[in-house]
PDB file of N, CA and C in Angstrom:
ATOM      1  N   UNK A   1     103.020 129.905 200.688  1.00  0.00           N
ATOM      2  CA  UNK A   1     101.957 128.923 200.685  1.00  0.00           C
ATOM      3  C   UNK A   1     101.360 128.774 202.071  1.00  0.00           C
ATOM      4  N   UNK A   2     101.682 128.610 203.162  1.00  0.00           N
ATOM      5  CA  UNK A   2     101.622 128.842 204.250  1.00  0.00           C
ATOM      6  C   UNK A   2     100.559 129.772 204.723  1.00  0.00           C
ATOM      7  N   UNK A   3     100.835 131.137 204.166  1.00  0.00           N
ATOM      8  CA  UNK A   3      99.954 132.114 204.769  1.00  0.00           C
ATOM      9  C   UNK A   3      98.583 132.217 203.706  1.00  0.00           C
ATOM     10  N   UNK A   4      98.822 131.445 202.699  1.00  0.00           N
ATOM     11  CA  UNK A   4      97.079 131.357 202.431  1.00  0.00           C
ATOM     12  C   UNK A   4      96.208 130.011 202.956  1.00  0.00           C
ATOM     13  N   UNK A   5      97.489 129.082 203.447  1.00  0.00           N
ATOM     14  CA  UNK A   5      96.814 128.423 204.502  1.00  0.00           C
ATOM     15  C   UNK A   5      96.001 128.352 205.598  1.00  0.00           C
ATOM     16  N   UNK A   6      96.521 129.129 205.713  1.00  0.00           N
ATOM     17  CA  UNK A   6      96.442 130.125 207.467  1.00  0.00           C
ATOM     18  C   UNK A   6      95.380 130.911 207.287  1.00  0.00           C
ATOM     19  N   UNK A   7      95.563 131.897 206.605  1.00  0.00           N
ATOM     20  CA  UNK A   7      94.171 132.950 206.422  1.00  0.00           C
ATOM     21  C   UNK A   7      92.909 132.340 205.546  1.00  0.00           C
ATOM     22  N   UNK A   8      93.021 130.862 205.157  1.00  0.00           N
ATOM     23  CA  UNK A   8      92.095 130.407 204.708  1.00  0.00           C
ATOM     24  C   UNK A   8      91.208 129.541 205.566  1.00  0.00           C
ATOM     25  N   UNK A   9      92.280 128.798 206.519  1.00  0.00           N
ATOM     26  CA  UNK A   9      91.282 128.524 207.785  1.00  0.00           C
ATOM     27  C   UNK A   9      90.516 129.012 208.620  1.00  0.00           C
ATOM     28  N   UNK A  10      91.204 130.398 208.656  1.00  0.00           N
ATOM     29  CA  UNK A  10      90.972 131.413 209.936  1.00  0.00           C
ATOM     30  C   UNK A  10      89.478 132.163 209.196  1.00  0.00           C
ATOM     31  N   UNK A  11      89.282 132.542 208.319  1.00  0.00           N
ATOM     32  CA  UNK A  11      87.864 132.775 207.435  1.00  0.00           C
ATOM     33  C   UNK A  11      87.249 131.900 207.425  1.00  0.00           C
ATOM     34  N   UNK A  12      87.448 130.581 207.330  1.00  0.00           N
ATOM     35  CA  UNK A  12      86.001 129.614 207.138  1.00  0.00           C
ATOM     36  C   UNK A  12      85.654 129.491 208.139  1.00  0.00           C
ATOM     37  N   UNK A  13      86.899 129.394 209.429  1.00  0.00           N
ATOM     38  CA  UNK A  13      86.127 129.485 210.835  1.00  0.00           C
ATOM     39  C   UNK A  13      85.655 130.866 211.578  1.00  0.00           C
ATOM     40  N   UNK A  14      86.019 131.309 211.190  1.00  0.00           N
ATOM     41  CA  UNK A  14      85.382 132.657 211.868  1.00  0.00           C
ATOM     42  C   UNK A  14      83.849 132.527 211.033  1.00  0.00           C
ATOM     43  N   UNK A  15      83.356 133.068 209.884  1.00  0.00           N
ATOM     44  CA  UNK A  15      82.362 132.227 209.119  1.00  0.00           C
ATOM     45  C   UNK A  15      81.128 131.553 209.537  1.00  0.00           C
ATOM     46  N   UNK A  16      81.573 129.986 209.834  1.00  0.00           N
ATOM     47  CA  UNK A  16      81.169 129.752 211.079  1.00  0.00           C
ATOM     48  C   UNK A  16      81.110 129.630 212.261  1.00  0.00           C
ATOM     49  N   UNK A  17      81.785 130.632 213.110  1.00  0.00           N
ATOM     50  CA  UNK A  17      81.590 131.100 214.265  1.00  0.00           C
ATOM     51  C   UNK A  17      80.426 131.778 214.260  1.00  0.00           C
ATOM     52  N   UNK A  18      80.598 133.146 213.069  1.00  0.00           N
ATOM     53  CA  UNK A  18      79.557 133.805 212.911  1.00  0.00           C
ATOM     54  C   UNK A  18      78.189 133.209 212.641  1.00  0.00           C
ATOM     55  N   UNK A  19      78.172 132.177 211.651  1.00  0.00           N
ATOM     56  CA  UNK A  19      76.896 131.256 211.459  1.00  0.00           C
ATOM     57  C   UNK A  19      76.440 131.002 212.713  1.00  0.00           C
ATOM     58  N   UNK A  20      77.009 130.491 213.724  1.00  0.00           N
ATOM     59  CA  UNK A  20      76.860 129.530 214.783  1.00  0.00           C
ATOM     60  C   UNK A  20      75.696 130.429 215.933  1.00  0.00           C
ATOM     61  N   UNK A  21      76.617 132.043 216.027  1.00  0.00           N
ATOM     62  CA  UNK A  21      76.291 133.194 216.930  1.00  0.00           C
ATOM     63  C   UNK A  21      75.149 133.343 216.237  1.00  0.00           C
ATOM     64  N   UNK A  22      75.262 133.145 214.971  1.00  0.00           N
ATOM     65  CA  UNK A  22      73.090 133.811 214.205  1.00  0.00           C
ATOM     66  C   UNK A  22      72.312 133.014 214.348  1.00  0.00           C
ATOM     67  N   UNK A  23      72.439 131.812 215.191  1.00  0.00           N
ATOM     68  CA  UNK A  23      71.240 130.694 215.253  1.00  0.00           C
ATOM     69  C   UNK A  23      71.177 130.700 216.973  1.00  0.00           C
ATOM     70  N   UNK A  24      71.873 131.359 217.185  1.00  0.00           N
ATOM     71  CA  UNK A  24      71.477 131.553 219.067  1.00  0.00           C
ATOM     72  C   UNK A  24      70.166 131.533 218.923  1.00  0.00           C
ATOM     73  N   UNK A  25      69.618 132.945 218.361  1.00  0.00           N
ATOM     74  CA  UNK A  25      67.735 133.019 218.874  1.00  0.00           C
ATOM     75  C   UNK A  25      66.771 132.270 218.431  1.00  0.00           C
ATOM     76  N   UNK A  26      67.577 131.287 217.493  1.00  0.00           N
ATOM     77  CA  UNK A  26      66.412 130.617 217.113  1.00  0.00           C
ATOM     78  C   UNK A  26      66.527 129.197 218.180  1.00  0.00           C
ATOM     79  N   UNK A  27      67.967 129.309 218.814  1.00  0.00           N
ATOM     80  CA  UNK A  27      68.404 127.725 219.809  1.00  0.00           C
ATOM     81  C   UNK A  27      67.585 128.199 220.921  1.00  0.00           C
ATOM     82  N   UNK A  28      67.870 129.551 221.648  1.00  0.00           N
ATOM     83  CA  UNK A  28      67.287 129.658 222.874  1.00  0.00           C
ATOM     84  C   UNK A  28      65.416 130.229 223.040  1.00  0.00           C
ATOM     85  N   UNK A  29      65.323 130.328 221.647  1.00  0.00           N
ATOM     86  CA  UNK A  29      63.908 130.926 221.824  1.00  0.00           C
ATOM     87  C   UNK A  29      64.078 131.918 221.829  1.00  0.00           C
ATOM     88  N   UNK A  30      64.607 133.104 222.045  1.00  0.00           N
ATOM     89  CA  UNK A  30      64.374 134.606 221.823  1.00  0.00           C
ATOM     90  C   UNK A  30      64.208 135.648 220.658  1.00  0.00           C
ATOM     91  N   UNK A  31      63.200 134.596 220.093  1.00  0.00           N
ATOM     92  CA  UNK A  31      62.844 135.209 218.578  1.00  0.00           C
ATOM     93  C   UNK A  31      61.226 135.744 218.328  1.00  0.00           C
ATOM     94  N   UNK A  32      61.058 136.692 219.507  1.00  0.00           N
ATOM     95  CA  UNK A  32      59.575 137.335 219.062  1.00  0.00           C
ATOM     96  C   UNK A  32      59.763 138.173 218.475  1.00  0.00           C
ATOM     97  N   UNK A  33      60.454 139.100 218.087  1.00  0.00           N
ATOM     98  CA  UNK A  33      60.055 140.179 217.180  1.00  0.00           C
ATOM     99  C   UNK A  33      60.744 139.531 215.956  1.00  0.00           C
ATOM    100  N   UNK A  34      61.440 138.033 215.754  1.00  0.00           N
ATOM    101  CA  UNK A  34      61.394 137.682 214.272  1.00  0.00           C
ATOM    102  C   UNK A  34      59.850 136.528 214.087  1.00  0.00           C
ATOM    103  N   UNK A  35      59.002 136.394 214.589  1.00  0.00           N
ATOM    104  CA  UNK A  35      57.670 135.678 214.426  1.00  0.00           C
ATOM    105  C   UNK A  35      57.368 136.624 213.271  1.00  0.00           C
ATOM    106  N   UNK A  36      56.906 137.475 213.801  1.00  0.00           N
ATOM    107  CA  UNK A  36      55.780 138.404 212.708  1.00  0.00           C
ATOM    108  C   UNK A  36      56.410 139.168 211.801  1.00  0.00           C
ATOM    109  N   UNK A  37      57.917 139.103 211.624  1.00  0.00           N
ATOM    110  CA  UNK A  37      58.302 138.815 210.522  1.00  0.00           C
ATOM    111  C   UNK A  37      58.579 138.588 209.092  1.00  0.00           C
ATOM    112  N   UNK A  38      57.803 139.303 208.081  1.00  0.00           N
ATOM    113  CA  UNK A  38      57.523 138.401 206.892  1.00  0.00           C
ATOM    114  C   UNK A  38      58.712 138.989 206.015  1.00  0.00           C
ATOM    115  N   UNK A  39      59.276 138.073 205.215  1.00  0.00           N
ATOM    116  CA  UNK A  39      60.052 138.376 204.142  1.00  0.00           C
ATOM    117  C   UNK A  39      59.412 137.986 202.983  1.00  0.00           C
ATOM    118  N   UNK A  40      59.802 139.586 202.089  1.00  0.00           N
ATOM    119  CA  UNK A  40      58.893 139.511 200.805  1.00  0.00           C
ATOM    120  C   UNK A  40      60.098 139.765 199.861  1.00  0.00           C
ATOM    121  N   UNK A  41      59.911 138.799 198.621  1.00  0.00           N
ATOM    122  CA  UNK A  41      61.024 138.986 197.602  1.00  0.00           C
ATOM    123  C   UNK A  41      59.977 139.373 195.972  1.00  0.00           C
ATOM    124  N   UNK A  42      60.680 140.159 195.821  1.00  0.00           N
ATOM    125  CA  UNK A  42      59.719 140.620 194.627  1.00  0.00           C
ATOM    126  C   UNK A  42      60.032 140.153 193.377  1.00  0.00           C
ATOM    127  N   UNK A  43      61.495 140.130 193.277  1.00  0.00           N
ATOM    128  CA  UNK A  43      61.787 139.502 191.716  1.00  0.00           C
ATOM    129  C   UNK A  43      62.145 138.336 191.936  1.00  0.00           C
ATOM    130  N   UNK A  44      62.153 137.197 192.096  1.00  0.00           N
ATOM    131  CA  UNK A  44      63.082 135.931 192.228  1.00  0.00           C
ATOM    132  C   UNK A  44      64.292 135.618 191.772  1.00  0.00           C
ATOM    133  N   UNK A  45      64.389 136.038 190.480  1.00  0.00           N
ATOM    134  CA  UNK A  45      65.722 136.007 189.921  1.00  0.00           C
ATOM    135  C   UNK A  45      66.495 137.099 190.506  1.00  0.00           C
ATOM    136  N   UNK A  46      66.743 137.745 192.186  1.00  0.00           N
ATOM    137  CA  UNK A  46      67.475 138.027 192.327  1.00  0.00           C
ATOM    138  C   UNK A  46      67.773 137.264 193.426  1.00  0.00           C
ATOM    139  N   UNK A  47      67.709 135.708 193.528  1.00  0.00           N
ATOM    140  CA  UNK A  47      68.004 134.924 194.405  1.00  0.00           C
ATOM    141  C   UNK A  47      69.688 133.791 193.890  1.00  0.00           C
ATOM    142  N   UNK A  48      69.650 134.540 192.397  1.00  0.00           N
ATOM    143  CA  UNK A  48      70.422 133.641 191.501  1.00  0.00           C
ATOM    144  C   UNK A  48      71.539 133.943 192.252  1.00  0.00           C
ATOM    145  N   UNK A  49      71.943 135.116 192.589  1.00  0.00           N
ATOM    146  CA  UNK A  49      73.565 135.603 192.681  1.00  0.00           C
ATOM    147  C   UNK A  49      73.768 134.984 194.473  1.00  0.00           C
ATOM    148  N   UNK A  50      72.863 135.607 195.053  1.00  0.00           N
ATOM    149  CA  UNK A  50      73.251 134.864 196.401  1.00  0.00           C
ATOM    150  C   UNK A  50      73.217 132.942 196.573  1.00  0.00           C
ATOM    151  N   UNK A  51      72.534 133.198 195.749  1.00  0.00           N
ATOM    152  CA  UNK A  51      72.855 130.868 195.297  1.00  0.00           C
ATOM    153  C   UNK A  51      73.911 130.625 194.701  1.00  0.00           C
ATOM    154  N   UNK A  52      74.581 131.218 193.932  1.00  0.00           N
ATOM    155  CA  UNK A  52      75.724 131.504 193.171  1.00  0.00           C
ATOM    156  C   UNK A  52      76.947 131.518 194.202  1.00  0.00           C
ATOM    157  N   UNK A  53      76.901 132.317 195.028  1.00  0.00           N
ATOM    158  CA  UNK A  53      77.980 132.907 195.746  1.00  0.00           C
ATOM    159  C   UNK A  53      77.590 131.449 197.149  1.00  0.00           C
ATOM    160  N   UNK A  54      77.270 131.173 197.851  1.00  0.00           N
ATOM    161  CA  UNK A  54      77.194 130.352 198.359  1.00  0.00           C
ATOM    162  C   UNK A  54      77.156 128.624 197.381  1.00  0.00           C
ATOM    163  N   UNK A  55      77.143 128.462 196.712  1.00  0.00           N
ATOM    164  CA  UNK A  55      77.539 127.512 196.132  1.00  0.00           C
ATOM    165  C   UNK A  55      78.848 127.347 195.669  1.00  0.00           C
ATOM    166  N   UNK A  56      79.176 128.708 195.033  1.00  0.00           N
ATOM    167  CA  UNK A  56      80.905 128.441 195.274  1.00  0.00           C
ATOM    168  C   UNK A  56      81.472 128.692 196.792  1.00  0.00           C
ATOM    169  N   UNK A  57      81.025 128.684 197.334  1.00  0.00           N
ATOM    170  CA  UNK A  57      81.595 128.474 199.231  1.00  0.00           C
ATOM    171  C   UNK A  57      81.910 127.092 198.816  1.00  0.00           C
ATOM    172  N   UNK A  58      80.665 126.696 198.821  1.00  0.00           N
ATOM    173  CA  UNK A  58      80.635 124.905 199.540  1.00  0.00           C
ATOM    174  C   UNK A  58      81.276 124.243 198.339  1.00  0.00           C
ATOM    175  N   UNK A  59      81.720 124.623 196.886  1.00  0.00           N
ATOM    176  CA  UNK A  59      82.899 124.231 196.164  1.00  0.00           C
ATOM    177  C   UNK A  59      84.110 124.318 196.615  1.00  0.00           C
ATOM    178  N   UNK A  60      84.145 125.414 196.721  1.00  0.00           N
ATOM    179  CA  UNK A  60      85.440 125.911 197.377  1.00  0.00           C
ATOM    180  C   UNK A  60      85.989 125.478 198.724  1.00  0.00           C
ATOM    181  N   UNK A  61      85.007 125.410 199.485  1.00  0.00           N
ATOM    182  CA  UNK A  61      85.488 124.361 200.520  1.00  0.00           C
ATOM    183  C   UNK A  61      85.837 123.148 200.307  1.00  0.00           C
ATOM    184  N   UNK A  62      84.812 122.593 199.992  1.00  0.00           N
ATOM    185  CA  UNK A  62      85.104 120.894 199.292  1.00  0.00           C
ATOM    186  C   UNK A  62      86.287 121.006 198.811  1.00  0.00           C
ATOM    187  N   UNK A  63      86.415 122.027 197.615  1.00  0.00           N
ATOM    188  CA  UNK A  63      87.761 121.330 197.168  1.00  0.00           C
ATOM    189  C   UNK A  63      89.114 121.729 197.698  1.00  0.00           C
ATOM    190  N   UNK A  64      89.132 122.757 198.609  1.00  0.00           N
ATOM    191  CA  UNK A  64      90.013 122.923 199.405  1.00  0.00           C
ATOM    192  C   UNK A  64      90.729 122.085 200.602  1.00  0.00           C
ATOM    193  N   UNK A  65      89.221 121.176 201.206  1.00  0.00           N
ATOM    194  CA  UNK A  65      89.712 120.231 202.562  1.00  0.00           C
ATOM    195  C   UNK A  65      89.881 119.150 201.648  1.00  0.00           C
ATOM    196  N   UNK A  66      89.620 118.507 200.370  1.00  0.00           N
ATOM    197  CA  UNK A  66      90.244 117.328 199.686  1.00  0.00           C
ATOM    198  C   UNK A  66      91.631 117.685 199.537  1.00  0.00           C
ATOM    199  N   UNK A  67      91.810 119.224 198.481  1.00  0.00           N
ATOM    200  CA  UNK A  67      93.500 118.944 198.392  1.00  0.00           C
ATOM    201  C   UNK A  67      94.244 119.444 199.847  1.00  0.00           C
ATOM    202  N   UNK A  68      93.546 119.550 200.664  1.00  0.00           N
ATOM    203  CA  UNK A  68      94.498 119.940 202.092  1.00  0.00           C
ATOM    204  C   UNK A  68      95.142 121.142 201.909  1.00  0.00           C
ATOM    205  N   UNK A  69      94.489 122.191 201.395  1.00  0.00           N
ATOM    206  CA  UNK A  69      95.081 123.875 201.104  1.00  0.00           C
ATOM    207  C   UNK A  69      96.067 123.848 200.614  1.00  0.00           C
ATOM    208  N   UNK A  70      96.642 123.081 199.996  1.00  0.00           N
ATOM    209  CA  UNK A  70      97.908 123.157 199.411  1.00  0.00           C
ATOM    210  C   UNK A  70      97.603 123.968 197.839  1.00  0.00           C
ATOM    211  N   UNK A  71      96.794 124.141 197.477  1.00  0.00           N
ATOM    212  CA  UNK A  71      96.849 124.978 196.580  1.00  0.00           C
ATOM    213  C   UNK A  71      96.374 126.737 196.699  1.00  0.00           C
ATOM    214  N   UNK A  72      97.371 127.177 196.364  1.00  0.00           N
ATOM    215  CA  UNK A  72      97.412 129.028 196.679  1.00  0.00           C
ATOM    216  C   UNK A  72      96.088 129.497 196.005  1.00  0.00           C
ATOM    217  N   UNK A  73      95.790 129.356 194.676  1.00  0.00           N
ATOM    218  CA  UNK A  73      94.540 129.947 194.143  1.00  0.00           C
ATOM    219  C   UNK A  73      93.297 129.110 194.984  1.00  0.00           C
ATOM    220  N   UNK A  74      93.206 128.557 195.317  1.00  0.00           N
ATOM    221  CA  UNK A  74      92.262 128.366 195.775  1.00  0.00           C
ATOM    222  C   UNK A  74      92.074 128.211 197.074  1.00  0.00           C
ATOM    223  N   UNK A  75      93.173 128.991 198.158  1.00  0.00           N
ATOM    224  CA  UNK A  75      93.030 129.015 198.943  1.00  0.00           C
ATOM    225  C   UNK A  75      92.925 130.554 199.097  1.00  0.00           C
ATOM    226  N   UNK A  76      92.736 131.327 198.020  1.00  0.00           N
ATOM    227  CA  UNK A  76      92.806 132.862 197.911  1.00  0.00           C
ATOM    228  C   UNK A  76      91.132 132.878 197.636  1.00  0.00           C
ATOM    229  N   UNK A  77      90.569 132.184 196.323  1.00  0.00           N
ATOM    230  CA  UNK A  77      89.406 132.183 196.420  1.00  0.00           C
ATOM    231  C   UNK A  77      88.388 131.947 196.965  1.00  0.00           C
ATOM    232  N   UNK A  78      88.766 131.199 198.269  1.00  0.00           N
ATOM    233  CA  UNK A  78      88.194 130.988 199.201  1.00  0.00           C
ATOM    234  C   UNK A  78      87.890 131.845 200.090  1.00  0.00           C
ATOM    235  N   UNK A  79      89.145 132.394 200.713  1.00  0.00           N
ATOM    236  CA  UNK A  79      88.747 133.771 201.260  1.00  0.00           C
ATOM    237  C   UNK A  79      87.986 134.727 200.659  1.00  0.00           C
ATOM    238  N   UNK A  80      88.011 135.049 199.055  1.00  0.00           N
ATOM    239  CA  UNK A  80      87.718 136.239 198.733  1.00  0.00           C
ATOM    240  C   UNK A  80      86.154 135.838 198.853  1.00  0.00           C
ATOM    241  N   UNK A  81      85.983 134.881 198.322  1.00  0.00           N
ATOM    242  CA  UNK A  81      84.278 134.391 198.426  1.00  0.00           C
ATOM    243  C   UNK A  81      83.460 134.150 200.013  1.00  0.00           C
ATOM    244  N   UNK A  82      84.115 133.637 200.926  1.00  0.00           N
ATOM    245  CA  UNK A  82      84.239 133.724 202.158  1.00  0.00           C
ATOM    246  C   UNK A  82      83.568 135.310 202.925  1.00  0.00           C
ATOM    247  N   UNK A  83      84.711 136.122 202.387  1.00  0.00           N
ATOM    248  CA  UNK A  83      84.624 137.627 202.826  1.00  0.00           C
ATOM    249  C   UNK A  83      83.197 138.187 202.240  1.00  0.00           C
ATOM    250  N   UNK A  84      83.700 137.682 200.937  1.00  0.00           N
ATOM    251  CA  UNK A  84      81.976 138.485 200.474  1.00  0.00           C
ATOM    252  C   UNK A  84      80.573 138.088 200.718  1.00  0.00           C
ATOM    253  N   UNK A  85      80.935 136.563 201.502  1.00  0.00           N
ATOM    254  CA  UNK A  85      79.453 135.653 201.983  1.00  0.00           C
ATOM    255  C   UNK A  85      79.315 136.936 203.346  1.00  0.00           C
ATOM    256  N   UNK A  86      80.286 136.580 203.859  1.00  0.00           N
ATOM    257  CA  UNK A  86      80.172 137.626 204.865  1.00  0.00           C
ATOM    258  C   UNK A  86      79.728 138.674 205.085  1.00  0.00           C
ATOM    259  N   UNK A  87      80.050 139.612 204.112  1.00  0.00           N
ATOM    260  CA  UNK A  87      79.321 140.912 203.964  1.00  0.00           C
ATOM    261  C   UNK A  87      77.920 140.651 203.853  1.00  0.00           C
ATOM    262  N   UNK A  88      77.511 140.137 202.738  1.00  0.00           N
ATOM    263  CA  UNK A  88      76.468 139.695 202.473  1.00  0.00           C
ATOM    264  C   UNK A  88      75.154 139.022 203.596  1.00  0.00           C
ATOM    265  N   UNK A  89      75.864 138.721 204.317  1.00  0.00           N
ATOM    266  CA  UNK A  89      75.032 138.222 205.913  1.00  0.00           C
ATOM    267  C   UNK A  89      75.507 139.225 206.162  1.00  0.00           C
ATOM    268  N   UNK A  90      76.062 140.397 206.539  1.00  0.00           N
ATOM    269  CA  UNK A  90      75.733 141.514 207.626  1.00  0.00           C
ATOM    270  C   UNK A  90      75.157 142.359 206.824  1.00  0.00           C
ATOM    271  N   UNK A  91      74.957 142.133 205.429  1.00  0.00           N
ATOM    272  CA  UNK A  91      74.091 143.390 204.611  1.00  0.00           C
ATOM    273  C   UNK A  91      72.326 143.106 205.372  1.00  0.00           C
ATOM    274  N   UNK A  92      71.988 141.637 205.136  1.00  0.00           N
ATOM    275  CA  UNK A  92      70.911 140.901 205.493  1.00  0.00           C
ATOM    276  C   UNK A  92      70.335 141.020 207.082  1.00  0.00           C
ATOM    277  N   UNK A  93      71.769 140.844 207.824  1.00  0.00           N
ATOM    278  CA  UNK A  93      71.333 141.217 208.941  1.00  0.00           C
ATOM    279  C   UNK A  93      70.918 142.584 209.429  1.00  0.00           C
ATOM    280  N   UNK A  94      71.656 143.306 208.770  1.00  0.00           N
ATOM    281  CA  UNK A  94      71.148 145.075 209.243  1.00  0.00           C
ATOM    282  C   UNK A  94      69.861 145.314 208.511  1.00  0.00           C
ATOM    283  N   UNK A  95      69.679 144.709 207.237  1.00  0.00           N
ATOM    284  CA  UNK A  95      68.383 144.611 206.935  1.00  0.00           C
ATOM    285  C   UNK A  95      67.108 144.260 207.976  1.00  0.00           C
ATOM    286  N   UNK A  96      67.248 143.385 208.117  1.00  0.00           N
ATOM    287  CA  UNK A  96      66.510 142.446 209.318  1.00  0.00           C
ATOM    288  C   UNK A  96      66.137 143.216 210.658  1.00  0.00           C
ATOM    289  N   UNK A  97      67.242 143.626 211.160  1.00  0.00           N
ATOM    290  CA  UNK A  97      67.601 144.067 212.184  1.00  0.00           C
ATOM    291  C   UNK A  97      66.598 145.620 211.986  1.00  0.00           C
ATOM    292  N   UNK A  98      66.627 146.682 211.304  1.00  0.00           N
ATOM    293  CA  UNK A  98      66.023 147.403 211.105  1.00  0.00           C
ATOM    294  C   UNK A  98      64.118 147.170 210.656  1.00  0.00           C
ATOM    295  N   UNK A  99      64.158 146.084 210.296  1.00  0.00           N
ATOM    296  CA  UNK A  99      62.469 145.895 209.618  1.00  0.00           C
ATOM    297  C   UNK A  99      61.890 145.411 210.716  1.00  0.00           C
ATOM    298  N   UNK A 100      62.560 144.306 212.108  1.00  0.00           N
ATOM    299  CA  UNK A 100      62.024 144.254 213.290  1.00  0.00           C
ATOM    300  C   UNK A 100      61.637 145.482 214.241  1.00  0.00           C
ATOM    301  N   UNK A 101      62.679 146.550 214.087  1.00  0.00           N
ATOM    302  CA  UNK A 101      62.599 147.238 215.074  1.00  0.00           C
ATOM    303  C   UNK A 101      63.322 147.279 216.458  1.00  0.00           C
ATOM    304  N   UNK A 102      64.533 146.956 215.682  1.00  0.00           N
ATOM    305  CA  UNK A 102      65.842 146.736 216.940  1.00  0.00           C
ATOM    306  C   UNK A 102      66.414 148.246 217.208  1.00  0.00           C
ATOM    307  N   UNK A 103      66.452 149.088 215.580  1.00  0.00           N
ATOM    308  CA  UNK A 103      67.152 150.062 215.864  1.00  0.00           C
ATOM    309  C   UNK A 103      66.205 150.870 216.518  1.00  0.00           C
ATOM    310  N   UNK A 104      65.134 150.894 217.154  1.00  0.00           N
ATOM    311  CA  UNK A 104      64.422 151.980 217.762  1.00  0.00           C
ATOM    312  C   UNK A 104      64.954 152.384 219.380  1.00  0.00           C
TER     313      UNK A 104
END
């Protein structure tokens, strides 16, 4: 019980660590090549699954810091949903990152 304690804290904070490090350019201003910018979504309903998956975060959190991690499944599902928010922001970011013109 312990070690899904442990690795369940250590993901939500790393998480937002990572959150924290992706709002640098917008804290210090060093966001000109995200101005001009535009994001275009073509189908909408493929906004369902990433609302989906971040909504069970912020379940899963909630109900994790009420029962105080003491429960194993849901301190497993946390991570696993956690990990895959994660991916999911570095899928977005390499996206991003390439349509500015970083990788040139």
């Amino acid at each position: 019980m312990k070690t899904s304690q442990i690795v369940a804290k250590v993901v939500v904070r790393l998480f937002f660590f990572l959150l924290l490090i992706a709002t640098v350019p917008y804290i210090t201003g060093n966001n000109a090549k995200l101005q001009n910018f535009n994001f275009v979504i073509r189908q909408k309903w493929t906004l369902v699954f990433p609302a989906i998956l971040l909504g069970g975060f912020i379940s899963l959190l909630v109900l994790c810091t009420i029962k105080k991690y003491k429960e194993i499944d849901l301190n497993w599902l946390l991570v696993i949903n956690t990990l895959v928010l994660m991916a999911y922001g570095l899928a977005i970011f390499i996206k991003v990152y390439q349509a500015v013109g970083g990788a040139a």
